[in-house]
C-alpha atoms as a PDB file:
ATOM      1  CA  UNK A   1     -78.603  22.431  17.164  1.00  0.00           C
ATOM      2  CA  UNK A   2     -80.204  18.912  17.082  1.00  0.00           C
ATOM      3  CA  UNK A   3     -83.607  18.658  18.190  1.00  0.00           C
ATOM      4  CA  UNK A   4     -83.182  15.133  19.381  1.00  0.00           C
ATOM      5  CA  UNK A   5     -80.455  14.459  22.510  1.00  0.00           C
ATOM      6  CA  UNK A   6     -79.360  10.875  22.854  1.00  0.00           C
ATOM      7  CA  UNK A   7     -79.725   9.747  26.500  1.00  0.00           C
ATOM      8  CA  UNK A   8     -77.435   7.221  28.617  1.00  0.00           C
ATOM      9  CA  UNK A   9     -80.734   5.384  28.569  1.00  0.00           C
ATOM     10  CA  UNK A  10     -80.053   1.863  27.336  1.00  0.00           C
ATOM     11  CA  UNK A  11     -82.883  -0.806  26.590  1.00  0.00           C
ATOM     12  CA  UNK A  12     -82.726  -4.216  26.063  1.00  0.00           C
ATOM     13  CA  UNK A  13     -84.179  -6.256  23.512  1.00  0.00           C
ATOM     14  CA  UNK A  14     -85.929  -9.238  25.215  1.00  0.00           C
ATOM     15  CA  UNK A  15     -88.360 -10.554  22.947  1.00  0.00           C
ATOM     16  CA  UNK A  16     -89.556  -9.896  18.572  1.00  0.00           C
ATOM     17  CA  UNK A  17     -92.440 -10.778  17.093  1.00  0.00           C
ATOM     18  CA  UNK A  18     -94.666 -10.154  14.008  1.00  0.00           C
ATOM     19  CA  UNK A  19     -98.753 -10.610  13.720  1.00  0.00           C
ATOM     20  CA  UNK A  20     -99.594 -12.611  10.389  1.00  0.00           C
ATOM     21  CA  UNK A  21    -103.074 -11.651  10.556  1.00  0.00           C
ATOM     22  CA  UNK A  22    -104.660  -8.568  12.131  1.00  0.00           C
ATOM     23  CA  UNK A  23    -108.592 -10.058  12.679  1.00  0.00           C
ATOM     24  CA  UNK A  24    -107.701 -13.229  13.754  1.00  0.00           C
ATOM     25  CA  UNK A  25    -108.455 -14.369  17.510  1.00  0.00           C
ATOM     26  CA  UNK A  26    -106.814 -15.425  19.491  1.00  0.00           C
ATOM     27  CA  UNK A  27    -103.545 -13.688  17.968  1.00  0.00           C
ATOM     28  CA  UNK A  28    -101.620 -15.706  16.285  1.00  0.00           C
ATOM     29  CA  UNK A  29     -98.360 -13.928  16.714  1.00  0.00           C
ATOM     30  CA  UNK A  30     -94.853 -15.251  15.905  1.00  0.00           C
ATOM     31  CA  UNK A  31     -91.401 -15.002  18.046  1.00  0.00           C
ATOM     32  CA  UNK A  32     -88.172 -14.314  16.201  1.00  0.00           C
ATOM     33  CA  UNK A  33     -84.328 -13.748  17.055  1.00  0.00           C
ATOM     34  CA  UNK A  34     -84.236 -11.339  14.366  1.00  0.00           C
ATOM     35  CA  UNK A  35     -86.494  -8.598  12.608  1.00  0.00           C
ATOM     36  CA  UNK A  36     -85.037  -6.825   9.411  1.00  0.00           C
ATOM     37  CA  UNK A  37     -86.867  -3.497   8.929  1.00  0.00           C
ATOM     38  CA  UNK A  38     -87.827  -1.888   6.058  1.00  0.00           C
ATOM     39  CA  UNK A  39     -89.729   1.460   5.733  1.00  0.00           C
ATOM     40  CA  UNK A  40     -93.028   0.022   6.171  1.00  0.00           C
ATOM     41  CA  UNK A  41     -91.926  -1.798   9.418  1.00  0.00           C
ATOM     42  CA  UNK A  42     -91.670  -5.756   9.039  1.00  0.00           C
ATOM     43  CA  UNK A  43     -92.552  -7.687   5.896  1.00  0.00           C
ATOM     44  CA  UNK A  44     -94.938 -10.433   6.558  1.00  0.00           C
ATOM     45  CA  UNK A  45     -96.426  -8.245  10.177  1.00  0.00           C
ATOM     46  CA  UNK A  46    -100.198  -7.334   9.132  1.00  0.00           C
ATOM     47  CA  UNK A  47     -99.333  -3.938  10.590  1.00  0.00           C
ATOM     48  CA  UNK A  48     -96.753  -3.020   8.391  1.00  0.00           C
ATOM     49  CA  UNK A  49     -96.986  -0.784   5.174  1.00  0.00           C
ATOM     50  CA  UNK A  50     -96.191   3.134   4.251  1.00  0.00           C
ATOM     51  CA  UNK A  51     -99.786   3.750   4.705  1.00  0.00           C
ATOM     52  CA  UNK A  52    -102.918   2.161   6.364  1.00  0.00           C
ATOM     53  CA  UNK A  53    -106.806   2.780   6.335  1.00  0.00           C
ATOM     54  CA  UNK A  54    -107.482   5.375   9.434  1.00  0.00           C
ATOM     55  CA  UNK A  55    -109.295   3.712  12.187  1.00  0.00           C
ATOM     56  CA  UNK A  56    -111.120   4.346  15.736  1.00  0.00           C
ATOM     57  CA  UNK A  57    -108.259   5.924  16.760  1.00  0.00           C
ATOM     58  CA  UNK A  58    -108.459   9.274  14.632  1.00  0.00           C
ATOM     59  CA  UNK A  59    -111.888   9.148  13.806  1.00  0.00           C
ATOM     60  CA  UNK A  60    -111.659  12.849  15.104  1.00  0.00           C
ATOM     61  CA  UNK A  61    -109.387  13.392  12.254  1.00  0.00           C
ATOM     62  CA  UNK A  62    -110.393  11.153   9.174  1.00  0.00           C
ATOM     63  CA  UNK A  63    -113.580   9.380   8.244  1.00  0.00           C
ATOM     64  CA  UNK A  64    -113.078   5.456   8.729  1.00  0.00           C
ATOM     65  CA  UNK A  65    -110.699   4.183   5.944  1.00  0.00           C
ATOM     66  CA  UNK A  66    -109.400   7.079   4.722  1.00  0.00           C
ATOM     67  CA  UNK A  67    -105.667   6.341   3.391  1.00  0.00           C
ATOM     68  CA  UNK A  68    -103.221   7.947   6.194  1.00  0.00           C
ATOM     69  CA  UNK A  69     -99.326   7.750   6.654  1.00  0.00           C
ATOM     70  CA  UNK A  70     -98.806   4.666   9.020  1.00  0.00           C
ATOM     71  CA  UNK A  71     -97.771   5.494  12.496  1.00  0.00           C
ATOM     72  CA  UNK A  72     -98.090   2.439  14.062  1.00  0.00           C
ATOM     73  CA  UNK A  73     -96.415  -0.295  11.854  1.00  0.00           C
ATOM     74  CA  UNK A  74     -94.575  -1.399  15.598  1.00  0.00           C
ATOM     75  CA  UNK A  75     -95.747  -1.958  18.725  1.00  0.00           C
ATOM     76  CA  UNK A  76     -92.857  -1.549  21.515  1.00  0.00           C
ATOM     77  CA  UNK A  77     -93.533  -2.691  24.871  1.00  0.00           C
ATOM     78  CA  UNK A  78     -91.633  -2.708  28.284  1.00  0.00           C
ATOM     79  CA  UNK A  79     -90.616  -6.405  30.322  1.00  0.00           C
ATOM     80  CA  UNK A  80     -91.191  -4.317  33.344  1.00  0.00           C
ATOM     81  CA  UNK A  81     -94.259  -3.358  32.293  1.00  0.00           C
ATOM     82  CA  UNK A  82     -95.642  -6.591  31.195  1.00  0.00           C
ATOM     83  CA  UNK A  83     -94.227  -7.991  34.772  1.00  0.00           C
ATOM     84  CA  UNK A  84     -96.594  -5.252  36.237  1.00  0.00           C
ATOM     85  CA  UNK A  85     -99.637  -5.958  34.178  1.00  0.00           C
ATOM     86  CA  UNK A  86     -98.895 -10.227  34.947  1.00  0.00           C
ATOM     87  CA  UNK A  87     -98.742  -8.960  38.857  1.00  0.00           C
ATOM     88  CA  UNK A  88    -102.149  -7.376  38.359  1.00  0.00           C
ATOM     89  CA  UNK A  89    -104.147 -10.318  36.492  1.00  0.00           C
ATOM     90  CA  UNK A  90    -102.311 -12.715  39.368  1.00  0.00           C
ATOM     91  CA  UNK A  91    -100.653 -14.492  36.293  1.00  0.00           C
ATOM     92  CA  UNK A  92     -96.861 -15.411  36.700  1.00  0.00           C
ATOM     93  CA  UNK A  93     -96.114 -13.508  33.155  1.00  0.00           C
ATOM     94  CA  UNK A  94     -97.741 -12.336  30.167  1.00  0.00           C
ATOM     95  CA  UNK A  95     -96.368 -13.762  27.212  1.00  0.00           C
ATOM     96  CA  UNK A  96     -95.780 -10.410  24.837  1.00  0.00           C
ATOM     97  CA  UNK A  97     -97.389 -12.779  21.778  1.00  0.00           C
ATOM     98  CA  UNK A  98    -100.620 -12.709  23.517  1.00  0.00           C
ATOM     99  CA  UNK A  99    -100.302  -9.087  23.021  1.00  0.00           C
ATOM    100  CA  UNK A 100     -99.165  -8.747  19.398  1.00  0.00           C
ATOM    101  CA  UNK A 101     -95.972  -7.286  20.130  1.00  0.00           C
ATOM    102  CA  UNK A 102     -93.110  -6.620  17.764  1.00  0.00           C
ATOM    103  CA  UNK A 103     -90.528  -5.825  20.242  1.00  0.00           C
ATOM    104  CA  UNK A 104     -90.276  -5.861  23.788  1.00  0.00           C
ATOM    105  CA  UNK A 105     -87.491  -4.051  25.769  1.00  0.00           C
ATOM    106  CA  UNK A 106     -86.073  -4.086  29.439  1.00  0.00           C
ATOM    107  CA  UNK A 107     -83.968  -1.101  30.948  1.00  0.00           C
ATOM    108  CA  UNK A 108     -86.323   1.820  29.841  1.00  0.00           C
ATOM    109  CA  UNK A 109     -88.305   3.142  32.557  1.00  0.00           C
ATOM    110  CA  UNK A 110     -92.090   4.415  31.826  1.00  0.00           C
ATOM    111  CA  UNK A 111     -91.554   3.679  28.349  1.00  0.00           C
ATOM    112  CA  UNK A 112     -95.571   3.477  27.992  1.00  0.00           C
ATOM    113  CA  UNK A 113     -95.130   7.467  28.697  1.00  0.00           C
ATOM    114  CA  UNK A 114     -92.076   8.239  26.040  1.00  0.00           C
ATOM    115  CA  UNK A 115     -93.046  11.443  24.509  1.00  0.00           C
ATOM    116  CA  UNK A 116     -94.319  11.567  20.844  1.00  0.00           C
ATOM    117  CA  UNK A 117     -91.427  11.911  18.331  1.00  0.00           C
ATOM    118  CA  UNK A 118     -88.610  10.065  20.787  1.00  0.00           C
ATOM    119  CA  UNK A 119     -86.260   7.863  18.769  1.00  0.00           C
ATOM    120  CA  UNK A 120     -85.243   4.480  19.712  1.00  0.00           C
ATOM    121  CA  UNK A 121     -81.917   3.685  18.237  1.00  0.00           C
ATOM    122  CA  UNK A 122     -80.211   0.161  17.677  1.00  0.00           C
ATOM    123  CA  UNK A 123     -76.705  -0.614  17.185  1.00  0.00           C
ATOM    124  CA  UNK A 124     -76.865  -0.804  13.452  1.00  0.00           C
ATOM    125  CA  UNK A 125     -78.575   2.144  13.046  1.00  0.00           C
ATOM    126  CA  UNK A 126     -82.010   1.159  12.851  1.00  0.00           C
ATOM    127  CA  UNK A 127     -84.363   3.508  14.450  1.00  0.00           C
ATOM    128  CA  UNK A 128     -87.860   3.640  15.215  1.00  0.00           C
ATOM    129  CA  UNK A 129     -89.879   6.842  15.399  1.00  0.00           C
ATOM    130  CA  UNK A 130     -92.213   6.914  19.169  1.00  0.00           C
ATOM    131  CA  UNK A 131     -96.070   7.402  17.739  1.00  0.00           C
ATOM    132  CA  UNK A 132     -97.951   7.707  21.025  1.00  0.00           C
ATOM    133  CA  UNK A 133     -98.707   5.502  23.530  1.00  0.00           C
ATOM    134  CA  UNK A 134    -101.114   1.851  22.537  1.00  0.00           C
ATOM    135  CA  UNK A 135    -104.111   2.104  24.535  1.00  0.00           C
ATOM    136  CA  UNK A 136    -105.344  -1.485  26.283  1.00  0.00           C
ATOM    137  CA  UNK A 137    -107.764  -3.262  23.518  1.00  0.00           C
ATOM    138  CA  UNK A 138    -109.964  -6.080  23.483  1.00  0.00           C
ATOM    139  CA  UNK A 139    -107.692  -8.432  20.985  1.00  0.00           C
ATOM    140  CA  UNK A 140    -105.127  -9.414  23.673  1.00  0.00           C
ATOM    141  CA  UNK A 141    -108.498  -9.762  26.334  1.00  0.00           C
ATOM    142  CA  UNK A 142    -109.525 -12.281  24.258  1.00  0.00           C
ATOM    143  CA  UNK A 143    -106.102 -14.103  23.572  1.00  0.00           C
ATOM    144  CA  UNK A 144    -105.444 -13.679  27.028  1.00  0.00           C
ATOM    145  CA  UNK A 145    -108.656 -15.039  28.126  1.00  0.00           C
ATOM    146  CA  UNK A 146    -108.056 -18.423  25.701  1.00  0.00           C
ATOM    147  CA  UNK A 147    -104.732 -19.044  27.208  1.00  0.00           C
ATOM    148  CA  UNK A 148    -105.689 -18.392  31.062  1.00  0.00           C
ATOM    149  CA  UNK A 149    -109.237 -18.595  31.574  1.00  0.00           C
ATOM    150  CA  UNK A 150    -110.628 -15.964  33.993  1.00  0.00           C
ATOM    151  CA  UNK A 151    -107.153 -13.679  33.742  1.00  0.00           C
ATOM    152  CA  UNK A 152    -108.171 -11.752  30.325  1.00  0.00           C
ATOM    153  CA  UNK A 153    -111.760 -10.812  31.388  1.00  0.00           C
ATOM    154  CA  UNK A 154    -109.176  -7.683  33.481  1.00  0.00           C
ATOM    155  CA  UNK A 155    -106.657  -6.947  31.125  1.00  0.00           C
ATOM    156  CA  UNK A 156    -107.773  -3.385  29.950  1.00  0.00           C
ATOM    157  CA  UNK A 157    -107.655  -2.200  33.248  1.00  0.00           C
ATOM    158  CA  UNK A 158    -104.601  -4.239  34.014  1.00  0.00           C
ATOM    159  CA  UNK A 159    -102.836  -2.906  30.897  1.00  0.00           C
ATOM    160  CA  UNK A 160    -103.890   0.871  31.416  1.00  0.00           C
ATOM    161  CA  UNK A 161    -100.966   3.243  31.174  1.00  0.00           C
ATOM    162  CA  UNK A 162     -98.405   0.288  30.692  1.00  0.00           C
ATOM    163  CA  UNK A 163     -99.559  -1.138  27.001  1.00  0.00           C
ATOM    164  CA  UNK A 164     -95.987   0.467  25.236  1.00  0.00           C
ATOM    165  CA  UNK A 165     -96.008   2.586  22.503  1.00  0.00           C
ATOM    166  CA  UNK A 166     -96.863   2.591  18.882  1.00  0.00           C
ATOM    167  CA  UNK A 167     -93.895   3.492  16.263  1.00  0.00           C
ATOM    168  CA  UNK A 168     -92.628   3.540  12.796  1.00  0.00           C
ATOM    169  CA  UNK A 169     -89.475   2.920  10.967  1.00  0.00           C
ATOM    170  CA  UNK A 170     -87.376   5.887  10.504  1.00  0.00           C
ATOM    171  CA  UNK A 171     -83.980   3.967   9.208  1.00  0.00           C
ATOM    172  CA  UNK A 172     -84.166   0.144   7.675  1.00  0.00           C
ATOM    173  CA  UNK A 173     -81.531  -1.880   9.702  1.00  0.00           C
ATOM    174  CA  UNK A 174     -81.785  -5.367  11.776  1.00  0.00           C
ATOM    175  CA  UNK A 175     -83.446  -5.261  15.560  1.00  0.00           C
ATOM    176  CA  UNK A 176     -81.683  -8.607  17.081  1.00  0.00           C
ATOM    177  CA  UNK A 177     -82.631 -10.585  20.593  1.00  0.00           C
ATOM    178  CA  UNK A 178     -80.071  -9.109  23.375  1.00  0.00           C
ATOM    179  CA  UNK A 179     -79.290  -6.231  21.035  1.00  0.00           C
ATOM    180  CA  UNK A 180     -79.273  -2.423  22.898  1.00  0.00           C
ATOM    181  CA  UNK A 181     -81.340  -0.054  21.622  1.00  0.00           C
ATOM    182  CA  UNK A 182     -81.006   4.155  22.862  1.00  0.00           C
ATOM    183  CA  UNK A 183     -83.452   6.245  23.550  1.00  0.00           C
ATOM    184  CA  UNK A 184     -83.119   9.732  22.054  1.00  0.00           C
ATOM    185  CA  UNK A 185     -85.317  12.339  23.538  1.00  0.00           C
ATOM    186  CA  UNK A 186     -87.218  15.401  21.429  1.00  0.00           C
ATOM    187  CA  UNK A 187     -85.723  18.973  23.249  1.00  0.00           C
ATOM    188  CA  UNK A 188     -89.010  20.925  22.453  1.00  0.00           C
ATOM    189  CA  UNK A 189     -90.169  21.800  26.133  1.00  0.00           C
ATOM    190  CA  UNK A 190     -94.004  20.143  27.235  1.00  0.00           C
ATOM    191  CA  UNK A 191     -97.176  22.442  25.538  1.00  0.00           C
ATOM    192  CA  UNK A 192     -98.420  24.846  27.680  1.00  0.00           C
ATOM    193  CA  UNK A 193    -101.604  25.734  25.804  1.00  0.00           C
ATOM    194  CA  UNK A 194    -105.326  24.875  26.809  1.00  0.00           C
ATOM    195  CA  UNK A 195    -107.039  22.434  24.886  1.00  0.00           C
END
């Protein structure tokens, strides 16, 4: 029995984009039509590789720059979402480059909240593996800030629970602007231990 169950849950592709250079501010990311995947995500994206040196995130886990598989080569965000966060910092729209992100889908509701391990599929195959959700950071603040002075200064708590999720290549293929993409759901029930 397959432990992943496609849904009738269609999303969009709206919007691509790669990051050139991960310390750079504000971020200087670029739009595209079309992103060809590879295992390591997107060639040229500063986030892409097989591996990357562990960070704040799992500090709980690894010391600081330990080599650990990379999880978040991708960062997938929702239109709706961003239309929320704009709504919030009184901004007509948040342009997804001031957030970094590499692709940007409409039609998926509460895809900040996806549960780890969901699949997103596009037409040619090509399917990304859900990480976890991508908490609010200071990077798009700043870029935000730059482009609309006084707006960025409220973006973390603007952004909170509606930043999109972090994922990794599972099959190489092409993600193209207007293409579909399926959501594909893990059938393992929620954990019901203490923590």
């Amino acid at each position: 029995m397959p432990v992943l169950e496609p849904t009738a849950v269609y999303g969009t592709i709206t919007n691509l984009g790669y990051v050139p250079h991960r310390d750079r501010q504000p971020i200087d990311a670029v739009a595209l039509e079309e992103m060809r995947l590879g295992f390591g995500g997107y060639e040229g994206d500063c986030h892409a590789g097989l591996t990357r040196p562990s960070c704040s995130r799992v500090l709980s886990q690894h010391p600081r720059g330990t080599e650990i598989r990379n999880a978040r080569q991708l960062s997938v965000v929702s239109a709706e979402e961003l239309a929320e966060i704009a709504e919030a910092l009184g901004l007509e729209a948040v342009d997804p480059t001031w957030l970094g992100a590499s692709v940007v889908l409409s039609g998926i509701p509460d895809l900040t909240h996806l549960p780890p391990s969901s699949r997103l599929q596009a037409e040619d195959g090509a399917t990304l593996v859900v990480d976890m959700l991508n908490g609010p950071c200071q990077f798009p603040a700043m870029t935000i800030e730059e482009a609309r002075p006084g707006h960025g200064k409220r973006f973390k708590a603007a952004a909170e629970g509606r930043r999109g999720v972090v994922a990794w290549v599972e099959r190489e293929g092409v993600l193209k602007v207007g293409g579909q993409m399926r959501l594909h759901l893990p059938t393992q029930r929620a954990w019901r231990g203490t923590a």
